[in-house]
N, C-alpha and C. Protein backbone atom coordinates (compact mmCIF):
# COMPACT_ATOMS: atom_id res chain seq x y z
N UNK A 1 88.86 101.61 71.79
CA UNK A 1 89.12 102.87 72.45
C UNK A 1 89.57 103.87 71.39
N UNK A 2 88.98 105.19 71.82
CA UNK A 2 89.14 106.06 70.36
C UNK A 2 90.50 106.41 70.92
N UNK A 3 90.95 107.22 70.17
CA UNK A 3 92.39 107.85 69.76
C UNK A 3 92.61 108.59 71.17
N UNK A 4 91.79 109.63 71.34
CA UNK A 4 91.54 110.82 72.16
C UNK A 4 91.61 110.33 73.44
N UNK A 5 90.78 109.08 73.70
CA UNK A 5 90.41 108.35 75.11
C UNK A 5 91.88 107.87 75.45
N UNK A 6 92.44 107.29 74.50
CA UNK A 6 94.18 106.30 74.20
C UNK A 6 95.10 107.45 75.01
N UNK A 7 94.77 108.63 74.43
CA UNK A 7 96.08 109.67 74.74
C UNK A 7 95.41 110.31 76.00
N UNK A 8 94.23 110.28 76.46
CA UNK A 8 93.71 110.92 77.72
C UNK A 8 94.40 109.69 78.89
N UNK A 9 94.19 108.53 78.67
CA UNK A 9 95.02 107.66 79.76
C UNK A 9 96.41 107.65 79.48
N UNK A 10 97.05 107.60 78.58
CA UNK A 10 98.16 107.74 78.51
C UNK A 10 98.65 109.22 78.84
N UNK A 11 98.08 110.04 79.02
CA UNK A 11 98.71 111.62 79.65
C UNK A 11 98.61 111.21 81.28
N UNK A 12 97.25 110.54 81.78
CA UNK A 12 97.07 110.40 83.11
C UNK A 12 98.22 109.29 83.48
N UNK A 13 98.58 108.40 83.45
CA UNK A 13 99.54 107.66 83.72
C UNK A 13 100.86 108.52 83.62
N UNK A 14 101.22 109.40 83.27
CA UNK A 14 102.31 109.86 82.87
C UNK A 14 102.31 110.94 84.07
N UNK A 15 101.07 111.56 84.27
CA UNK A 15 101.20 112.66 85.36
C UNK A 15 101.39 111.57 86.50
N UNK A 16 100.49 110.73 86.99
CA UNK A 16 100.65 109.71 88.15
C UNK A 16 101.66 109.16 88.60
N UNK A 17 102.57 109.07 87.22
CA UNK A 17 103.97 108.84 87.65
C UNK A 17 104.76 109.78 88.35
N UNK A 18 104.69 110.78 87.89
CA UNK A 18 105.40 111.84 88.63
C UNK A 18 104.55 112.49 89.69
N UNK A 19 103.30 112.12 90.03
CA UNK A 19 103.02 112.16 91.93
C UNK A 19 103.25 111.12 92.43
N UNK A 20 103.45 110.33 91.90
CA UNK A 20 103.77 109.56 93.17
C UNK A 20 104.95 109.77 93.38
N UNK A 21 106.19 109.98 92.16
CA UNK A 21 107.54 110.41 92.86
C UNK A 21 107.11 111.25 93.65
N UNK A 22 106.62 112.27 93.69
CA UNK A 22 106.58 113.64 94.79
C UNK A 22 105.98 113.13 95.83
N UNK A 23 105.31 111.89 95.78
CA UNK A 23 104.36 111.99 97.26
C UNK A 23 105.42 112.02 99.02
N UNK A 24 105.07 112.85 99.78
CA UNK A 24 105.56 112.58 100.63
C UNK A 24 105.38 111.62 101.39
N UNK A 25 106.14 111.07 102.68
CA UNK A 25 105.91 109.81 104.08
C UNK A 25 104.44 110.30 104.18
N UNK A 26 103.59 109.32 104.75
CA UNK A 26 102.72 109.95 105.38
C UNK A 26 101.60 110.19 104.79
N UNK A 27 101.60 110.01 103.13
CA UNK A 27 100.82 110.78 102.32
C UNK A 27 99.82 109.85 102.13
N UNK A 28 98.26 110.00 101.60
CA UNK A 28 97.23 109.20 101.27
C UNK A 28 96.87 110.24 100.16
N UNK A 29 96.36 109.47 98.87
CA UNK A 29 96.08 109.81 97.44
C UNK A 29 95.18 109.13 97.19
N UNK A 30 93.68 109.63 97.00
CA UNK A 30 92.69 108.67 96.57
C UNK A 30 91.93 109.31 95.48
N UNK A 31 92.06 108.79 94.32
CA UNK A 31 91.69 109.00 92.92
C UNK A 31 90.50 108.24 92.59
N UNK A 32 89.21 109.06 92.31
CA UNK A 32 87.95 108.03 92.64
C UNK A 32 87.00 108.34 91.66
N UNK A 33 85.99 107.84 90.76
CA UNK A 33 84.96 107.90 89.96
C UNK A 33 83.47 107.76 90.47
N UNK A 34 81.80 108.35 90.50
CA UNK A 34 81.08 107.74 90.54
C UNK A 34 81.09 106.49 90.95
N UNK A 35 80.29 106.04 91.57
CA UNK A 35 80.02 104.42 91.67
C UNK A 35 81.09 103.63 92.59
N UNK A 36 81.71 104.42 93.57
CA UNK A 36 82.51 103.55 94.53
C UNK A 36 83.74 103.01 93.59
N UNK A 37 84.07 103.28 92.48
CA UNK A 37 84.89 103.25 91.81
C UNK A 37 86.33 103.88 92.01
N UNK A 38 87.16 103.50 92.66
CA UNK A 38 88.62 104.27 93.07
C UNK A 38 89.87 103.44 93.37
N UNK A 39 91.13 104.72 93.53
CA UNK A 39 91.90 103.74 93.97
C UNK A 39 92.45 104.50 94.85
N UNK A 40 93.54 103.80 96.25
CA UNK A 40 93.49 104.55 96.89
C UNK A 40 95.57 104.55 97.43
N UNK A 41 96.45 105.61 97.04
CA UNK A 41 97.31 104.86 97.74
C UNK A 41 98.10 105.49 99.27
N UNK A 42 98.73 104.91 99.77
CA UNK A 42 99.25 105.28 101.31
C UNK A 42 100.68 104.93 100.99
N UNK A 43 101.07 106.58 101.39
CA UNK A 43 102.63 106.59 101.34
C UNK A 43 103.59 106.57 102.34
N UNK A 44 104.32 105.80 103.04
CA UNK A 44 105.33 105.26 104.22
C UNK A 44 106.94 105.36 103.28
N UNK A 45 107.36 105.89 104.76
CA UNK A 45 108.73 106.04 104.64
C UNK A 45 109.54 104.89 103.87
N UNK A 46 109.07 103.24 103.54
CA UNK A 46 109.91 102.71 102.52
C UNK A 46 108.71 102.32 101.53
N UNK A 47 107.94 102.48 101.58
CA UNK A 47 107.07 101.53 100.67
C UNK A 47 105.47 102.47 100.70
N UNK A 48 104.85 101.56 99.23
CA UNK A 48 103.77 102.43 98.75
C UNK A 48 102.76 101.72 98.29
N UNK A 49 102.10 101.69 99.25
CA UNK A 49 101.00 100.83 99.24
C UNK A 49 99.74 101.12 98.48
N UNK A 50 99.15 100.07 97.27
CA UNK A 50 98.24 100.79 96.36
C UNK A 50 96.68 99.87 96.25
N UNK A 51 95.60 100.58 96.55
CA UNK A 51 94.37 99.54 96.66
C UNK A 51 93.45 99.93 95.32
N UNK A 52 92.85 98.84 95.34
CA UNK A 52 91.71 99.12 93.70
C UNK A 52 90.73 98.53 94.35
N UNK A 53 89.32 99.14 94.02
CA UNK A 53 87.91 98.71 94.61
C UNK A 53 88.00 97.70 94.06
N UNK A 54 87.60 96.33 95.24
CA UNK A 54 87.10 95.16 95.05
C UNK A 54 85.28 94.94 94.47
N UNK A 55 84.98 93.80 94.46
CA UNK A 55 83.80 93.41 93.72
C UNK A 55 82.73 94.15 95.20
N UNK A 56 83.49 93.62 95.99
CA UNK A 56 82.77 93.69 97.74
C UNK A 56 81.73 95.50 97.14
N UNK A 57 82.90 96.40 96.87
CA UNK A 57 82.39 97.49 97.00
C UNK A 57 81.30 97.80 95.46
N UNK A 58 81.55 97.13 94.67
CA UNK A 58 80.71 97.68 93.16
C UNK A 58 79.49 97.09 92.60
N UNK A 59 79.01 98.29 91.85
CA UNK A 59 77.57 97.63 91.29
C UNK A 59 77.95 96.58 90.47
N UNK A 60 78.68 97.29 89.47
CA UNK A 60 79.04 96.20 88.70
C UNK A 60 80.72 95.39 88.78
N UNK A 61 80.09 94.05 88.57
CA UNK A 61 81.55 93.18 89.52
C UNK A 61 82.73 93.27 88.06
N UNK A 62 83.74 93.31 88.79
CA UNK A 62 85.08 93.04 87.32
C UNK A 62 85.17 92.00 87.16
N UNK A 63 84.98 91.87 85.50
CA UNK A 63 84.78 90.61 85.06
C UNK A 63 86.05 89.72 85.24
N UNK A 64 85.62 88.28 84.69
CA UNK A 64 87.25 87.51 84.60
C UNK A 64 88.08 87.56 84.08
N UNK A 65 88.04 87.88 82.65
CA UNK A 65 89.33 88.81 82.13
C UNK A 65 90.05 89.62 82.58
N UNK A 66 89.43 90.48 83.11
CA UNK A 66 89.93 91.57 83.50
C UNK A 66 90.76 91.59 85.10
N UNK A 67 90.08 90.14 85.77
CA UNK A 67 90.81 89.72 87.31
C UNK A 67 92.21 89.22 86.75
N UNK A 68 92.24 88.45 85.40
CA UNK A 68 93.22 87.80 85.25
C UNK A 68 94.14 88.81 84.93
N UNK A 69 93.86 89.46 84.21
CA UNK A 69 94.79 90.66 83.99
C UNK A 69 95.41 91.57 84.65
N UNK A 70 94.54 92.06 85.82
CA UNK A 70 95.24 92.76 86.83
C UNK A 70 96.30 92.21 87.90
N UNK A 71 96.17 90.61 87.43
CA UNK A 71 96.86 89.13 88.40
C UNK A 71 98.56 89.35 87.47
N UNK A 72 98.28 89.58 86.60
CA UNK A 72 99.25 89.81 85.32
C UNK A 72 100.21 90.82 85.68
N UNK A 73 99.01 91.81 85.75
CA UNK A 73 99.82 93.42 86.02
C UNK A 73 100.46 93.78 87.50
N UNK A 74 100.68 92.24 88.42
CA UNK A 74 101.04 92.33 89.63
C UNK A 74 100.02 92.78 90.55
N UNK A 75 98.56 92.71 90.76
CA UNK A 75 97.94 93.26 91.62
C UNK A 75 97.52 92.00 92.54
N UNK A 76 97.44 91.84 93.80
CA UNK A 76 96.93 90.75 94.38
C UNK A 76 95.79 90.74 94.79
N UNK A 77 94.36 89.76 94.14
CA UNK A 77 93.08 89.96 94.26
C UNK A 77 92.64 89.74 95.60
N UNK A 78 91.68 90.30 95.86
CA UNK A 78 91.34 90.19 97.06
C UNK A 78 91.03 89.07 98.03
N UNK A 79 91.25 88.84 99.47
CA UNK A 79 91.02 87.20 100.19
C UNK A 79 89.43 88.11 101.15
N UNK A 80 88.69 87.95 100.75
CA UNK A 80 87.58 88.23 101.80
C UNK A 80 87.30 87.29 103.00
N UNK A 81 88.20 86.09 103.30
CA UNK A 81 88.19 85.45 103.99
C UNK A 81 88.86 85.63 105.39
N UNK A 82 90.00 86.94 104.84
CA UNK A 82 90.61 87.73 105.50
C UNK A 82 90.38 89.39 105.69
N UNK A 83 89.13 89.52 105.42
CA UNK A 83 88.51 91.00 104.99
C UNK A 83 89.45 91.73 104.43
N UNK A 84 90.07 91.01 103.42
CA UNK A 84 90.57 92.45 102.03
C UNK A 84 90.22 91.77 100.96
N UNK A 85 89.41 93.49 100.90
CA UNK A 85 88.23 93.29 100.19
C UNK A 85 88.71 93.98 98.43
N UNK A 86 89.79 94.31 98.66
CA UNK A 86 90.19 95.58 97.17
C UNK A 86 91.44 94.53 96.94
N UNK A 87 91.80 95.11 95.20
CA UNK A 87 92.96 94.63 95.02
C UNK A 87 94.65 95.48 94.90
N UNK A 88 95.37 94.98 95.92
CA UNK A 88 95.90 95.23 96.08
C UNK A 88 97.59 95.44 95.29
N UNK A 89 98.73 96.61 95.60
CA UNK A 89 100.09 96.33 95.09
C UNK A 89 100.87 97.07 96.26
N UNK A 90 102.31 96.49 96.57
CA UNK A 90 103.27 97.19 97.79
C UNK A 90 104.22 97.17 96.89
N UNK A 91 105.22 98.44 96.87
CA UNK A 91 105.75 98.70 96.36
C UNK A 91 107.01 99.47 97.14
N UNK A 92 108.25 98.94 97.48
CA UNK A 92 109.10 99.31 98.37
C UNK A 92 109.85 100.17 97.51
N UNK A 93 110.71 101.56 98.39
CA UNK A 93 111.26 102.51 97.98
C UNK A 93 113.13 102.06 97.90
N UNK A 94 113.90 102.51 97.08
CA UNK A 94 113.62 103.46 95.96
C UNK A 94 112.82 103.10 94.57
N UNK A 95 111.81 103.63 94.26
CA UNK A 95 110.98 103.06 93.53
C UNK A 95 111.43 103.70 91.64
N UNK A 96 111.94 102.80 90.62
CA UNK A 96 112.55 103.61 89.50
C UNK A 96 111.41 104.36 88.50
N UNK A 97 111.59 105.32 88.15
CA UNK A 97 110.82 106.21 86.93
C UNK A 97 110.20 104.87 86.40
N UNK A 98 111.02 104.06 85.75
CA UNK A 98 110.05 102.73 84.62
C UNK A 98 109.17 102.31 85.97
N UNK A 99 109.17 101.77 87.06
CA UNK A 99 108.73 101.16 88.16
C UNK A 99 107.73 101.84 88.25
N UNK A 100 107.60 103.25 88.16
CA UNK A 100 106.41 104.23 88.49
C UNK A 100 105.32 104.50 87.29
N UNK A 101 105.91 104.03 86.39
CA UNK A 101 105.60 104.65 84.78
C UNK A 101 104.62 103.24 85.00
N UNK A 102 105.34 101.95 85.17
CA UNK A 102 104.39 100.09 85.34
C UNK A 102 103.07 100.28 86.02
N UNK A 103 103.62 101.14 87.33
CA UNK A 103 102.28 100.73 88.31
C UNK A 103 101.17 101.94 88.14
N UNK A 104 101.83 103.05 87.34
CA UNK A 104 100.48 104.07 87.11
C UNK A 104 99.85 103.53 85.82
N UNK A 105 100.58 102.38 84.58
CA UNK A 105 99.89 101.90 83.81
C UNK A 105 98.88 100.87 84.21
N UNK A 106 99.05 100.16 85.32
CA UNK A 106 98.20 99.12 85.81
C UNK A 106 97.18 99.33 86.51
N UNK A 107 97.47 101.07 87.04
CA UNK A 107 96.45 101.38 87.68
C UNK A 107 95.29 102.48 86.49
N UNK A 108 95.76 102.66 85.79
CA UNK A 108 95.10 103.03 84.35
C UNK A 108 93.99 101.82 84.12
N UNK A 109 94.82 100.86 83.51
CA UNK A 109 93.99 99.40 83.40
C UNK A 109 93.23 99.37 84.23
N UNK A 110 93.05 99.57 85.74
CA UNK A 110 92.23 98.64 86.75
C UNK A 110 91.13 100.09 86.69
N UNK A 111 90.98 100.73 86.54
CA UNK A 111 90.16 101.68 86.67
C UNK A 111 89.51 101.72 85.26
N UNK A 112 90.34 101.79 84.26
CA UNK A 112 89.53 101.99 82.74
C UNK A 112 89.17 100.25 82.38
N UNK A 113 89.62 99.45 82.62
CA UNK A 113 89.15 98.48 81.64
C UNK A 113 88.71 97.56 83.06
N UNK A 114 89.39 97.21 84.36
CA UNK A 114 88.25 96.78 85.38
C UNK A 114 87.02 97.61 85.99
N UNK A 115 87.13 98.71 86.32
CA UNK A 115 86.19 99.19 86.96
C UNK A 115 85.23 100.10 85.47
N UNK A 116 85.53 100.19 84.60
CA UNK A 116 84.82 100.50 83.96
C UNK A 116 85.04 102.40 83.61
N UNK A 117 85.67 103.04 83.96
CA UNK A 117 85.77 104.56 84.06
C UNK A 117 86.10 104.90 82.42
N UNK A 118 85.12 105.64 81.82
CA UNK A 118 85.39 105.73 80.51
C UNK A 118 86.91 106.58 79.91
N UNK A 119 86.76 107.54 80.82
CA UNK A 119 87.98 108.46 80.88
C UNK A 119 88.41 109.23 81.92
N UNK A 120 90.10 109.67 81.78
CA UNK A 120 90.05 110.12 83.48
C UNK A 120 89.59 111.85 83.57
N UNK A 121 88.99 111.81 82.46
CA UNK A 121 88.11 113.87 82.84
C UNK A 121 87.28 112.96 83.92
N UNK A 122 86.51 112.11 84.13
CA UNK A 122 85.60 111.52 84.96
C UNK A 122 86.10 111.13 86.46
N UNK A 123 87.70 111.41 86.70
CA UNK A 123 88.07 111.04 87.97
C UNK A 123 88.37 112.57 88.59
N UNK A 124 88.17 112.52 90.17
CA UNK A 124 88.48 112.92 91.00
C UNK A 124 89.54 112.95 92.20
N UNK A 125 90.65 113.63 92.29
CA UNK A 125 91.57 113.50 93.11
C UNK A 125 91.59 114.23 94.46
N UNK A 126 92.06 113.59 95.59
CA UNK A 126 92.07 114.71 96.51
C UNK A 126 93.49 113.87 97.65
N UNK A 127 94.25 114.47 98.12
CA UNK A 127 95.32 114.10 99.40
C UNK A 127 95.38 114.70 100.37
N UNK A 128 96.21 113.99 100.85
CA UNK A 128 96.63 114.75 102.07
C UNK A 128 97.42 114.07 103.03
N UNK A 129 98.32 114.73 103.96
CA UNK A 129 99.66 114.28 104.91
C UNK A 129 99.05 114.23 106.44
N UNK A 130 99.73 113.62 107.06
CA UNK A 130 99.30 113.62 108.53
C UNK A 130 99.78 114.60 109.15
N UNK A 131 101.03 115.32 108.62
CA UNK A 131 101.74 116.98 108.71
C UNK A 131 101.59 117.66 108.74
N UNK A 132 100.67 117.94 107.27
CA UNK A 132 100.55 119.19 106.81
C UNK A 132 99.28 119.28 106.27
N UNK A 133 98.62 118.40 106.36
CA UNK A 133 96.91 118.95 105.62
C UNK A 133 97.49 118.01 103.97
N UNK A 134 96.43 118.99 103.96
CA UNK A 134 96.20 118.64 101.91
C UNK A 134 97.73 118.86 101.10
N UNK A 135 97.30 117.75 100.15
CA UNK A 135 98.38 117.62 99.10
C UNK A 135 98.25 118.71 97.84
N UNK A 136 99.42 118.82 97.54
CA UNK A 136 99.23 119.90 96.06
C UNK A 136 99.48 118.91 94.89
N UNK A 137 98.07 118.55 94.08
CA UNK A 137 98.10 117.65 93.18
C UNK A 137 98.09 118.00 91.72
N UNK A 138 98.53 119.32 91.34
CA UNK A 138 98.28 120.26 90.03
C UNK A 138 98.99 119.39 89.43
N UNK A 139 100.07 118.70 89.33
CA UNK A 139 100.47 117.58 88.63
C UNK A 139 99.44 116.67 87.97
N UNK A 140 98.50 116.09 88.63
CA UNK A 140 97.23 115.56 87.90
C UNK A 140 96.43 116.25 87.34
N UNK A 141 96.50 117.51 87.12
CA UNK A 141 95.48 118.20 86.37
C UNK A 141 94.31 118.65 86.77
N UNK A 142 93.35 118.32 85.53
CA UNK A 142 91.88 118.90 86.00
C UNK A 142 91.41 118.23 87.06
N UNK A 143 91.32 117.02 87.05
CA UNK A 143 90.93 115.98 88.63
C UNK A 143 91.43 116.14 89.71
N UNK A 144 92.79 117.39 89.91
CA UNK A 144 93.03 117.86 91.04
C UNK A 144 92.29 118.57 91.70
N UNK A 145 91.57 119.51 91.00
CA UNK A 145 90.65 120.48 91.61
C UNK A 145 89.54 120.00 92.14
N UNK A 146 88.87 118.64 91.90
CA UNK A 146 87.62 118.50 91.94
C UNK A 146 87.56 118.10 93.46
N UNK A 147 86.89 117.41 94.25
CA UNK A 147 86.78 116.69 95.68
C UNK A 147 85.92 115.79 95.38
N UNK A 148 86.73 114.38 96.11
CA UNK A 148 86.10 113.03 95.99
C UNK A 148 84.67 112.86 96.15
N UNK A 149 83.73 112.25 95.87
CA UNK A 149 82.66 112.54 95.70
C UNK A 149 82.48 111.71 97.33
């Protein structure tokens, strides 16, 4: 990974951390690439529930390295035996800055090195509350503006 790509995920993890502190109850955040490639999370009054496209949904499947690794990074792979089909993380509130800083790095990983996303100029963000409509995601940057494909 070049230098540029290193500090483009490492800026995105850093903004992700600080939406998800902001996300409100209620909130859904789905950050998505070409190719059924995304992740998606749902925000409740104690806990924060976070999904990563399973094999179910992609052209190309995440390899075994990369299952083991996300097994590593706390994500629980999917039971299709039980139709969940993505891999999953729950994450109960109060959730700490390092706690937020872990799970936007893992979700870095599962998107750049499982699903394949070269960089996050290539992702798309969009939210929204059951309240109030749409989320204000200028915290993520350029991928705020865009709409999920």
């Amino acid at each position: 990974m070049s230098d540029a790509v290193a500090a483009g995920w490492d800026e995105f993890v850093r903004a992700l951390a600080r939406c998800l502190s902001e996300l409100p109850s209620r909130a859904t955040l789905i950050i998505a690439a070409p190719g059924n490639r995304y992740v998606q999370f749902l925000q409740y009054d104690i806990r924060l529930t976070v999904e990563l496209a399973g094999n179910h949904y992609l052209a190309v499947p995440i390899s075994a390295s990369a299952e083991r690794r996300l097994r590593e990074l706390g994500w629980s792979a999917p039971v299709p035996a039980r139709e969940v089909e993505n891999w999953r993380r729950m994450l109960f509130w109060p959730i700490s800055r390092t706690g937020l800083l872990q799970l936007a790095g893992a979700v870095a990983f599962g998107l750049h090195e499982a699903l394949g996303v070269e960089s996050p100029s290539d992702l798309r963000a969009m939210g929204w509350t059951e309240a109030s409509g749409e989320l204000d995601l200028t915290v993520l940057g350029p991928i705020a503006r865009r709409r999920v494909l």
